[in-house]
Every structure is written in structure tokens, then in C-alpha cells.
Protein backbone atom coordinates (compact mmCIF):
# COMPACT_ATOMS: atom_id res chain seq x y z
CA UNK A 1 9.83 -46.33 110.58
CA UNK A 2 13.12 -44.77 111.71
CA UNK A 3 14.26 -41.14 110.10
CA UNK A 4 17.92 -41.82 109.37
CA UNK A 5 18.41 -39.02 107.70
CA UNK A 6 21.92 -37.60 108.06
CA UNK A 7 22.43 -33.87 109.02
CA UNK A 8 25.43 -32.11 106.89
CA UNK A 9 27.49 -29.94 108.69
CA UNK A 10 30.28 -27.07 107.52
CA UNK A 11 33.76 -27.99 108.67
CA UNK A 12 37.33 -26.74 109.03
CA UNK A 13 40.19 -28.64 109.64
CA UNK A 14 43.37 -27.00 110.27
CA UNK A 15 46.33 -29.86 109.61
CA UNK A 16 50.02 -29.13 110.77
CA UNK A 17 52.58 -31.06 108.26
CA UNK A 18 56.26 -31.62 109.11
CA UNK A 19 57.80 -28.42 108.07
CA UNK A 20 61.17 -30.58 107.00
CA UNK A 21 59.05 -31.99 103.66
CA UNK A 22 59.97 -31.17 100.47
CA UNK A 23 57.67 -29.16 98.03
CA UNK A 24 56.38 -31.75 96.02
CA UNK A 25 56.05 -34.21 98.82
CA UNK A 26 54.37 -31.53 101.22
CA UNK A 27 52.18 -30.97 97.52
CA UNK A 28 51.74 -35.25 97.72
CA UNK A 29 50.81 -34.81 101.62
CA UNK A 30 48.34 -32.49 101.10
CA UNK A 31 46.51 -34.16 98.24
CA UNK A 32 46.22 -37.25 100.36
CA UNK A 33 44.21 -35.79 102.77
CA UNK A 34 41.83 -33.78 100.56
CA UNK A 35 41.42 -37.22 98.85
CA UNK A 36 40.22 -38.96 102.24
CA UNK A 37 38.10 -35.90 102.93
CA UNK A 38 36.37 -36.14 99.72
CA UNK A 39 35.89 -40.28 100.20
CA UNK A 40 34.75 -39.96 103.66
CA UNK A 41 32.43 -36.83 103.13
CA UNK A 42 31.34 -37.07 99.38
CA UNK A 43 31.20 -33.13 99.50
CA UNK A 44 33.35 -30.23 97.86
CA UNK A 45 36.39 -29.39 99.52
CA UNK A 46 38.48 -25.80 99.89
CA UNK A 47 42.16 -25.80 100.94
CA UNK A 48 43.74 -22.90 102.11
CA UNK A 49 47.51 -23.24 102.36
CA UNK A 50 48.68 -21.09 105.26
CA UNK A 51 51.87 -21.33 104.94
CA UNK A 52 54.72 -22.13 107.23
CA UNK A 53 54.69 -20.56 110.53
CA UNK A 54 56.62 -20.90 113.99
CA UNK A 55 55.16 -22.67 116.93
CA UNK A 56 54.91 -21.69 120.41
CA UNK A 57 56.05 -24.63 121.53
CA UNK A 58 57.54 -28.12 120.07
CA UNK A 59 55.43 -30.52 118.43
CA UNK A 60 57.37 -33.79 118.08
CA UNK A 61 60.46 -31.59 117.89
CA UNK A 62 59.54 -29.66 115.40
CA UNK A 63 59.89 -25.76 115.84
CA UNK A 64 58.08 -25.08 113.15
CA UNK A 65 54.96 -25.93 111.03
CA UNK A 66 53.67 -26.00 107.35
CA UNK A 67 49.25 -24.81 108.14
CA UNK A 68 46.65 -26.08 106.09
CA UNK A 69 43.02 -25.53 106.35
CA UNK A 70 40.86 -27.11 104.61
CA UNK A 71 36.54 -26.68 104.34
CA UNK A 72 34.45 -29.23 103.78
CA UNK A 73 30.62 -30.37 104.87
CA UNK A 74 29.97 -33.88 106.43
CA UNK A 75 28.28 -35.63 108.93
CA UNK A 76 30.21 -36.36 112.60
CA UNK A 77 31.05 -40.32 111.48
CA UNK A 78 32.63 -38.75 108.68
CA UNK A 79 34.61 -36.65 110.43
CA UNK A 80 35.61 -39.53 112.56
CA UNK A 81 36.21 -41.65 109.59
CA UNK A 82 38.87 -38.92 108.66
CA UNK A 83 40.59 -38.81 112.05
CA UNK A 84 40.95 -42.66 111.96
CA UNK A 85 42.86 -42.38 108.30
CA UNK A 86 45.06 -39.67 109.14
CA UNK A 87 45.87 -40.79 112.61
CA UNK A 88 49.03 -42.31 111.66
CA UNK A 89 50.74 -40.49 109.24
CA UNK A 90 53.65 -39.62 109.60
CA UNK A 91 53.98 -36.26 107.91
CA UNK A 92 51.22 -34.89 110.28
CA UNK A 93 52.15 -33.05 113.04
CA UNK A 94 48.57 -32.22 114.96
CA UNK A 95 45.32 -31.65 113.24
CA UNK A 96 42.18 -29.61 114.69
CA UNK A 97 38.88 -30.03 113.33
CA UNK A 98 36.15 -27.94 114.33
CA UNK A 99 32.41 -27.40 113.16
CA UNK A 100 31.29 -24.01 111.75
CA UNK A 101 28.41 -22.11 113.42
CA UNK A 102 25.59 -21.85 111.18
């Protein structure tokens, strides 16, 4: 009999949003992607809203860049699961995810 247990890991991903959206839709934005986190991970999620910041270089011509960093605990197809929904939206500038030491 196989042991398919899954192993929960902590995670941070740090999402850069078009600095150009308005409040409410950067507000929209951002609870998108805590809602795929929390359908693709099941777990509790923290958001930390960094603010906007300038970049050392352009990012699809964009200067500049509204941070967000949000915590969450999953397995890696998750996390993969995650990066396949927020692959193509357009309000996303670059994302980074990265697992926690333990």
C-alpha cells in the first residue's frame, strides 16, 4: 500500500500588480488571487500589502510596481496549480514564490 500522504509546506509569494490600477480594482486584483490561493491550497492565507515601490528596471514598461506578499501553506502541485491560474492575468506584472525554511 502506497503512503500518499501530502507534505504541507509554508509559502510566500511576492506578486507585482500594474501600478496604473485603480484602488478598488488593485483591491479586486488582489482578492482574486488570495481566492485562488485559498482554492488551490485549502489553508489560511496572510497578505501583506507592500505598497508601491520603484523598480530597478522595466517590467513590461512599467517603472513602477504595486508589492504584495502573501503567506500561505500548501503542497508543490498546489503551488503549481496557482502559477497556472495567475499566469495570464493581465494586471500581474511578475510574481515570485518561494518556500519558507522550517
Amino acid at each position: 500500500m502506497q503512503n500518499t500522504k501530502t507534505v504541507l509546506r509554508a509559502y510566500e509569494s511576492l506578486i507585482m500588480f500594474d501600478p496604473k490600477l485603480e484602488t478598488t480594482r488593485l483591491e479586486a486584483a488582489m482578492k482574486d488571487i488570495e481566492k485562488i490561493i485559498k482554492e488551490c491550497t485549502k489553508s489560511e492565507i496572510t497578505v501583506e500589502t507592500l505598497g508601491k515601490r520603484a523598480l530597478c528596471f522595466p517590467v513590461k514598461k512599467a517603472g513602477e510596481a504595486t508589492y504584495a506578499l502573501y503567506h500561505f501553506s500548501g503542497d508543490q502541485d498546489s503551488v503549481q496549480k496557482i502559477k497556472e491560474e495567475i499566469k495570464h492575468n493581465e494586471n500581474i506584472l511578475r510574481t515570485l514564490f518561494v518556500r519558507k525554511e522550517e
